[in-house]
N, C-alpha and C. Protein backbone atom coordinates (compact mmCIF):
# COMPACT_ATOMS: atom_id res chain seq x y z
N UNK A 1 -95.04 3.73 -56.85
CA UNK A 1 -94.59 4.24 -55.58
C UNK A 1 -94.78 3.19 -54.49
N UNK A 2 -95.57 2.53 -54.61
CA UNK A 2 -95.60 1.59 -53.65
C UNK A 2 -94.99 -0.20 -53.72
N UNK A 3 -94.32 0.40 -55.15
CA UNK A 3 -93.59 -0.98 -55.29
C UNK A 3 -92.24 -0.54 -54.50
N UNK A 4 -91.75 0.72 -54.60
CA UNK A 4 -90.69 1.67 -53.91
C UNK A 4 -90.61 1.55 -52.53
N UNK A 5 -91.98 1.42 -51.92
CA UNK A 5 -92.36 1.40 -50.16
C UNK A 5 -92.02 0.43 -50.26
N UNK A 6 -92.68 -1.21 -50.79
CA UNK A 6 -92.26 -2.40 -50.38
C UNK A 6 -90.96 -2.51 -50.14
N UNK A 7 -90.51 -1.98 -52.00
CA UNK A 7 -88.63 -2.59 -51.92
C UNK A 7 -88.21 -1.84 -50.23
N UNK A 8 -88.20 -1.13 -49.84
CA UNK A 8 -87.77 -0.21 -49.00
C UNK A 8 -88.46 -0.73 -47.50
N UNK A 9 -89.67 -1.31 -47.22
CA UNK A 9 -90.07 -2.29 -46.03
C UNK A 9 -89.41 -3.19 -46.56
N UNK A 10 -88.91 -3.92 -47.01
CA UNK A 10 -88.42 -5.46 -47.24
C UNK A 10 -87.27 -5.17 -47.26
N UNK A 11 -86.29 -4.28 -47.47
CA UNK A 11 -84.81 -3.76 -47.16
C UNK A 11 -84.66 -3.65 -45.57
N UNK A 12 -85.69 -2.72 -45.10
CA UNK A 12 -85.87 -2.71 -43.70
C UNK A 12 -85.75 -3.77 -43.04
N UNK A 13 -86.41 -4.67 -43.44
CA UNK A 13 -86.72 -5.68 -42.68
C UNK A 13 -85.31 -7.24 -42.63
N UNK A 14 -84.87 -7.03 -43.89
CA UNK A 14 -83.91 -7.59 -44.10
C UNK A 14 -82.56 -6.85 -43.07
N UNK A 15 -82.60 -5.72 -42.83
CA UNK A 15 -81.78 -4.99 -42.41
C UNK A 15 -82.21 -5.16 -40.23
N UNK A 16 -83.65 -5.24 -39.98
CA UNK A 16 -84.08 -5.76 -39.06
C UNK A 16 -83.44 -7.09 -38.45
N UNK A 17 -83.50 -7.82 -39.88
CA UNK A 17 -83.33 -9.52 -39.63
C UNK A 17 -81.30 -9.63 -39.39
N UNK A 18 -80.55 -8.94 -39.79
CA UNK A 18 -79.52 -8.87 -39.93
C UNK A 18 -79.12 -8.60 -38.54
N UNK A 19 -79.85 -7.50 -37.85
CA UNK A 19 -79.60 -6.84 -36.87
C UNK A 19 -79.56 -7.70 -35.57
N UNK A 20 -80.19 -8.49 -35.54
CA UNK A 20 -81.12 -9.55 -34.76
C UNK A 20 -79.80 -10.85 -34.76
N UNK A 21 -79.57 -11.17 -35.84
CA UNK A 21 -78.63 -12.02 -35.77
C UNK A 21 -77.05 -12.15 -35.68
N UNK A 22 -76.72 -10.48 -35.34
CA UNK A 22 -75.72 -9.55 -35.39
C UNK A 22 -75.91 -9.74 -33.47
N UNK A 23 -76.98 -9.51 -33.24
CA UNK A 23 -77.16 -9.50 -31.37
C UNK A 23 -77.37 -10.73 -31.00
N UNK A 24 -77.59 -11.52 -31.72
CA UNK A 24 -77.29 -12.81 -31.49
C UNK A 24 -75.87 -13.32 -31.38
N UNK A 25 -75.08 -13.01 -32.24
CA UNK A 25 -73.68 -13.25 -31.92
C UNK A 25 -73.26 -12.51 -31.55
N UNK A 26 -73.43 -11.71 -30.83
CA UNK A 26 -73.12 -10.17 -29.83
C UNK A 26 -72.67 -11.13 -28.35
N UNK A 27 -74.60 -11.35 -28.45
CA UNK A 27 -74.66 -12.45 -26.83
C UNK A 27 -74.12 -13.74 -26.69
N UNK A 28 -73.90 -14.45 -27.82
CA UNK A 28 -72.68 -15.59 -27.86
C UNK A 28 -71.56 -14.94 -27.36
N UNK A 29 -70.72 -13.99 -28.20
CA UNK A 29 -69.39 -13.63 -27.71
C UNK A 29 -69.43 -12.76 -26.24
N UNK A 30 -70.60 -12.31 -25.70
CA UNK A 30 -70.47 -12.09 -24.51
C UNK A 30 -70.58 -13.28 -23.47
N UNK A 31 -71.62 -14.40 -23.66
CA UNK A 31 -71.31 -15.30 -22.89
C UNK A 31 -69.78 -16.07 -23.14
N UNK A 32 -69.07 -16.27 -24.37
CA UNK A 32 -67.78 -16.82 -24.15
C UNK A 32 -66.45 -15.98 -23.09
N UNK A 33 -67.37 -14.44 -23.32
CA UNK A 33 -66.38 -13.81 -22.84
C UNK A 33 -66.40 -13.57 -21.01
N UNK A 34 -67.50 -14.05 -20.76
CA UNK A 34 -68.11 -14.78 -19.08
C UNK A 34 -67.57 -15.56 -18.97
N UNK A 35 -67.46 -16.33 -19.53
CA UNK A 35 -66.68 -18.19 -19.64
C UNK A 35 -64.91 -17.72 -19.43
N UNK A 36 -65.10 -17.19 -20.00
CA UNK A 36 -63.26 -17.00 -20.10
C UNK A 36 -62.68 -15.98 -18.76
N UNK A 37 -63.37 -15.14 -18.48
CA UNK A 37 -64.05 -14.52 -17.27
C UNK A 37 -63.43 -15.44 -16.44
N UNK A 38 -64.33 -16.55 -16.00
CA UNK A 38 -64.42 -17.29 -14.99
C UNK A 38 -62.87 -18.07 -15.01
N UNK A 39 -62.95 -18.54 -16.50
CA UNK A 39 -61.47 -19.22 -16.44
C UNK A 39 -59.86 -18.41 -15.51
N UNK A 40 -60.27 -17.58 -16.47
CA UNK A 40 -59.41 -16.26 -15.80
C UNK A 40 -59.36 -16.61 -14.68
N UNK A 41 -60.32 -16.02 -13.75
CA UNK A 41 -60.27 -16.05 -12.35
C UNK A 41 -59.74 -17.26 -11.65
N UNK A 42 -60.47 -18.54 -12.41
CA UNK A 42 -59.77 -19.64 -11.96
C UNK A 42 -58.34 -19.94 -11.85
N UNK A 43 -57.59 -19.70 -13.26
CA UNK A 43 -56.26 -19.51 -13.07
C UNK A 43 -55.55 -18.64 -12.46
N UNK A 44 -56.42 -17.52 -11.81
CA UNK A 44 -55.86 -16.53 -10.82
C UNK A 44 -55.46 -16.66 -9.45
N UNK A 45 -56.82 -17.98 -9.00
CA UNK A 45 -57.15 -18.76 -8.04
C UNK A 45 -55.71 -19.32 -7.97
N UNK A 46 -55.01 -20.02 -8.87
CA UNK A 46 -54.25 -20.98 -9.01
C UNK A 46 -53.14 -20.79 -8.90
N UNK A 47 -52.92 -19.18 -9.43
CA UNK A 47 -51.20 -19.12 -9.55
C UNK A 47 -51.16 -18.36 -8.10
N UNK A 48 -52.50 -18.21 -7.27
CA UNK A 48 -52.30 -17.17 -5.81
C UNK A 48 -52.05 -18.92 -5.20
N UNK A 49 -52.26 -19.75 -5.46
CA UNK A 49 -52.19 -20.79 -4.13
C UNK A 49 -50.82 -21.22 -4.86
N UNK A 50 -50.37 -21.16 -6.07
CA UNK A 50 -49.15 -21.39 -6.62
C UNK A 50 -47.89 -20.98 -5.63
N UNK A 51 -48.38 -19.45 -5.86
CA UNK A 51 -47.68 -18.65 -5.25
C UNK A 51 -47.13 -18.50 -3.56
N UNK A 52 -48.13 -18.93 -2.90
CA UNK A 52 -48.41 -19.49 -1.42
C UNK A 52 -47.48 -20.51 -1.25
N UNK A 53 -47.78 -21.75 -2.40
CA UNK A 53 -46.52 -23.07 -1.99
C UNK A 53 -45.24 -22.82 -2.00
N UNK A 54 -44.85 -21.80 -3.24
CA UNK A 54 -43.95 -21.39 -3.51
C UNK A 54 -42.80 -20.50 -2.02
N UNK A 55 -43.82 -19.99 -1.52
CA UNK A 55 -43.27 -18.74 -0.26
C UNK A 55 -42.91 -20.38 1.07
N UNK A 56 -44.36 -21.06 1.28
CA UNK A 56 -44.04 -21.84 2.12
C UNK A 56 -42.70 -22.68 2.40
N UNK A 57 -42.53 -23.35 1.00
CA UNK A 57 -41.23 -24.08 0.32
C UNK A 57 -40.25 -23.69 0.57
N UNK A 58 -39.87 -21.99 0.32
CA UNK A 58 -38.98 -21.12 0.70
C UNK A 58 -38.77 -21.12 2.20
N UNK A 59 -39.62 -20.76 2.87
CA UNK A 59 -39.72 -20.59 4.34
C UNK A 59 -39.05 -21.95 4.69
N UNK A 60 -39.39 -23.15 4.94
CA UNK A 60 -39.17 -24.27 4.79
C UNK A 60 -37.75 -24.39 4.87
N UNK A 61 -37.08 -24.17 3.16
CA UNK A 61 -36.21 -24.33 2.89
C UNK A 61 -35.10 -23.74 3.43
N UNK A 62 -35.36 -22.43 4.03
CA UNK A 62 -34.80 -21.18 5.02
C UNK A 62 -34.37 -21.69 6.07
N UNK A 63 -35.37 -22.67 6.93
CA UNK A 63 -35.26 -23.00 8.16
C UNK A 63 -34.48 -23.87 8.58
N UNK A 64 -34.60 -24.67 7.32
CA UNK A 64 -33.59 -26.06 7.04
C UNK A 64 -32.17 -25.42 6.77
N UNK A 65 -31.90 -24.61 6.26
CA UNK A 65 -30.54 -23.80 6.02
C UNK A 65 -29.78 -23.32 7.04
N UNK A 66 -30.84 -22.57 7.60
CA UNK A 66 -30.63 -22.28 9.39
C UNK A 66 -30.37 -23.89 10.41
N UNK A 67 -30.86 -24.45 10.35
CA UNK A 67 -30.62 -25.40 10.78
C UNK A 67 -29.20 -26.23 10.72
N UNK A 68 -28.69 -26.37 9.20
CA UNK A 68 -27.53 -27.03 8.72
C UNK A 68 -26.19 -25.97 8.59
N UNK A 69 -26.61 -25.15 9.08
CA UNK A 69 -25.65 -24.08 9.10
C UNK A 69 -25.18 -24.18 10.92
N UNK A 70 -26.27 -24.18 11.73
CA UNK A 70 -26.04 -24.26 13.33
C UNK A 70 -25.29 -25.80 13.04
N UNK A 71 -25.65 -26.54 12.81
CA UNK A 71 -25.27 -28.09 12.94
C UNK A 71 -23.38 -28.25 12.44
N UNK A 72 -23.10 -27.66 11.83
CA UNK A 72 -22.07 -27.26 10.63
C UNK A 72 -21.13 -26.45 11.85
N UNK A 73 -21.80 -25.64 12.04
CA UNK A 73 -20.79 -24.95 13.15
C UNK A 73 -20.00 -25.51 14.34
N UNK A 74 -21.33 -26.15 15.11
CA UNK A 74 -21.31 -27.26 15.99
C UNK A 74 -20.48 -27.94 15.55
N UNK A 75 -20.86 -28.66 14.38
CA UNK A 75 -19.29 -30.30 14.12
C UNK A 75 -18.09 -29.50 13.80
N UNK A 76 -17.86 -28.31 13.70
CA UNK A 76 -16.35 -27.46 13.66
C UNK A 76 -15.76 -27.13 14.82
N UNK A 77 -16.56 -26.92 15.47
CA UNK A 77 -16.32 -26.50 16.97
C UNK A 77 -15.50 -28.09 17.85
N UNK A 78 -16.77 -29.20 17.54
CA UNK A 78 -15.81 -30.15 18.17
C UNK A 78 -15.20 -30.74 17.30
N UNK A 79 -14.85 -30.10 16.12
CA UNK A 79 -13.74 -31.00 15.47
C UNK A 79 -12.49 -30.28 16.08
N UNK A 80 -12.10 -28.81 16.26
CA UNK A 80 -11.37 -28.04 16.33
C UNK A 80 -11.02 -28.92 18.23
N UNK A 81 -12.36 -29.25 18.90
CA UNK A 81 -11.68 -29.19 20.45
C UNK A 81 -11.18 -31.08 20.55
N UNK A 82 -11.49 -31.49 19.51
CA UNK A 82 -10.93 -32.80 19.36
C UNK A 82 -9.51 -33.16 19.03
N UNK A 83 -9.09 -31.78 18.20
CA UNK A 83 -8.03 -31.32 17.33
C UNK A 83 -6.77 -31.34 18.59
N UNK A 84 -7.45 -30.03 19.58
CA UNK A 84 -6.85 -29.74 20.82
C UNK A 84 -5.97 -31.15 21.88
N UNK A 85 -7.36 -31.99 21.92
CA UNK A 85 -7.07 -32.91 22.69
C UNK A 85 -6.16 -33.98 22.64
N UNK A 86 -6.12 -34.19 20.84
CA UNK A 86 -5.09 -34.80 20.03
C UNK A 86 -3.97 -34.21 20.61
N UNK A 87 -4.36 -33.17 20.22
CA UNK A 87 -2.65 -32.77 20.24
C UNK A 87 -2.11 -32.55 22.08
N UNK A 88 -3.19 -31.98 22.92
CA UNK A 88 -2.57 -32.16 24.38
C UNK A 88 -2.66 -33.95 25.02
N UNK A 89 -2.29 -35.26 24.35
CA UNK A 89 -2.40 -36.07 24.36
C UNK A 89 -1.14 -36.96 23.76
N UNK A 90 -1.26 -36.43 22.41
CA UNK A 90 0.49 -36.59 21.94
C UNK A 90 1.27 -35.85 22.72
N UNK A 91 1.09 -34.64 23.22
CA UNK A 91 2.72 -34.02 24.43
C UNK A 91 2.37 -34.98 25.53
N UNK A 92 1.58 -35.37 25.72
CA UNK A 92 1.22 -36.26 27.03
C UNK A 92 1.94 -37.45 27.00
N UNK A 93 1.45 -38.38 25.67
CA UNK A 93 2.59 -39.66 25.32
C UNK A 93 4.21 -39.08 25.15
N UNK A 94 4.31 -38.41 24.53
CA UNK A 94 5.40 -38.01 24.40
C UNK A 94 6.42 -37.60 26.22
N UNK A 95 5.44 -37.15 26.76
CA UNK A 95 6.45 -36.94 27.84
C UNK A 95 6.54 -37.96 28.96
N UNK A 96 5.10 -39.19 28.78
CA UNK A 96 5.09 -40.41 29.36
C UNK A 96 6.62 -41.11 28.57
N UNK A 97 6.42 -41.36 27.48
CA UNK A 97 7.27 -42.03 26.73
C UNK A 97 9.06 -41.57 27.70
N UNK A 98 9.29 -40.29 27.05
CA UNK A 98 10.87 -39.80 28.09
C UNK A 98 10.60 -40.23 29.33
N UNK A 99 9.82 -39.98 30.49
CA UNK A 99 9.81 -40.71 31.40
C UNK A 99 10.10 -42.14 31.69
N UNK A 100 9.85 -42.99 30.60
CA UNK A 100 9.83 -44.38 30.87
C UNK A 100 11.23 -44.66 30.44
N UNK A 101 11.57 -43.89 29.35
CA UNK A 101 13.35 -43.34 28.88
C UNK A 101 14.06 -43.44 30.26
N UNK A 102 13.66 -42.30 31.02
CA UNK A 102 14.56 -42.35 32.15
C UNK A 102 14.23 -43.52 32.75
N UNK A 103 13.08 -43.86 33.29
CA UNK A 103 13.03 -44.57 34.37
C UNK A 103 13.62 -46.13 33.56
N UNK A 104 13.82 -46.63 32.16
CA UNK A 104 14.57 -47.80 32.15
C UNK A 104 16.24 -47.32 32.18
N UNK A 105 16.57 -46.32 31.82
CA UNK A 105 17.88 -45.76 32.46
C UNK A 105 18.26 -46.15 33.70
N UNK A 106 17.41 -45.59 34.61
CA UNK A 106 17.38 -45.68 36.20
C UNK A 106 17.26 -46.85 36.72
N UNK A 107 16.92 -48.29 35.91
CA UNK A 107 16.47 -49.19 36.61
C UNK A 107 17.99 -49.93 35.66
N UNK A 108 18.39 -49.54 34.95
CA UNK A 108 19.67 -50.00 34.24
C UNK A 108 20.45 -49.88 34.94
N UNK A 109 20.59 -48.42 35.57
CA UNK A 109 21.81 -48.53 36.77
C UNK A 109 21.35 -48.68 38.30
N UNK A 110 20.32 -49.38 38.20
CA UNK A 110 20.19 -50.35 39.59
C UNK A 110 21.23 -51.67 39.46
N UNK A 111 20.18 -51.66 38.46
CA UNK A 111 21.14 -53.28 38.04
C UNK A 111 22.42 -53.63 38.20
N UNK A 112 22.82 -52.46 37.11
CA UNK A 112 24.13 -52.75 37.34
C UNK A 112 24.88 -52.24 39.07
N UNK A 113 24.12 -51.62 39.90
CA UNK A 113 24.43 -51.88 41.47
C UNK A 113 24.29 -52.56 41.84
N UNK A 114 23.14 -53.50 41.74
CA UNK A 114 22.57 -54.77 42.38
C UNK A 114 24.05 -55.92 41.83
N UNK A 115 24.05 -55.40 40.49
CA UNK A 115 25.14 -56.87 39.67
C UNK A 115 26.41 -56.29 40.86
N UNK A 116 27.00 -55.42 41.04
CA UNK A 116 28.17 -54.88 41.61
C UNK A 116 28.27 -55.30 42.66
N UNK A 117 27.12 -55.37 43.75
CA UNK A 117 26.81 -55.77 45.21
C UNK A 117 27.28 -56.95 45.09
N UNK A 118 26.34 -57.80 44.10
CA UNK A 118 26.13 -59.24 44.26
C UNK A 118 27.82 -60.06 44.24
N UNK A 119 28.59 -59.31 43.45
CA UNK A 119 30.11 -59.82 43.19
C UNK A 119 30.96 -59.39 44.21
């Protein structure tokens, strides 16, 4: 009977020793799982300031859009009043031009008064 107790303390104890090294890698995989924890957070850290550049960039990029869009309008505006000026510039030559029509007409039949006088 007491070879029965031993086997049975020395099962125990083996079963003790098991236990022990069972909470031993308990507290390993809880400290990896701290570690990874932290990582975590770190990359949480990372994709929130990610995320921040990302909005800024946008904003940024918004303003600049706004910007080239006013600018865009602007060079249409005086392309259109440049357009205008062209064109109230050509009726302008154009009606200088007939004028000078007549007036070498008019100075044609001087001439030929002046030639008429002179004979």
């Amino acid at each position: 009977m007491n070879d029965i107790l031993n086997q049975i303390l020395d099962q125990l104890k083996e079963l003790g020793n098991e236990v022990k090294g069972q909470r031993g890698e308990l507290n390993g995989l809880r400290g990896e799982v701290k570690g990874q924890r932290g990582e975590l957070n770190g990359l949480r850290g990372e994709l929130n300031d990610l995320r921040n550049d990302v909005q800024a960039i946008r904003e940024e990029h918004g303003g600049l859009l706004r910007v080239l869009e006013h600018r865009a309008e602007v060079t249409s505006a005086n392309i259109v009043r440049l357009q205008e000026d062209v064109t109230y510039l050509t009726g302008s030559v154009n009606h200088l031009k007939g004028d000078m029509d007549q007036l070498k007409d008019d100075i044609g039949q001087l001439k030929g008064k002046v030639d008429h006088l002179q004979n």
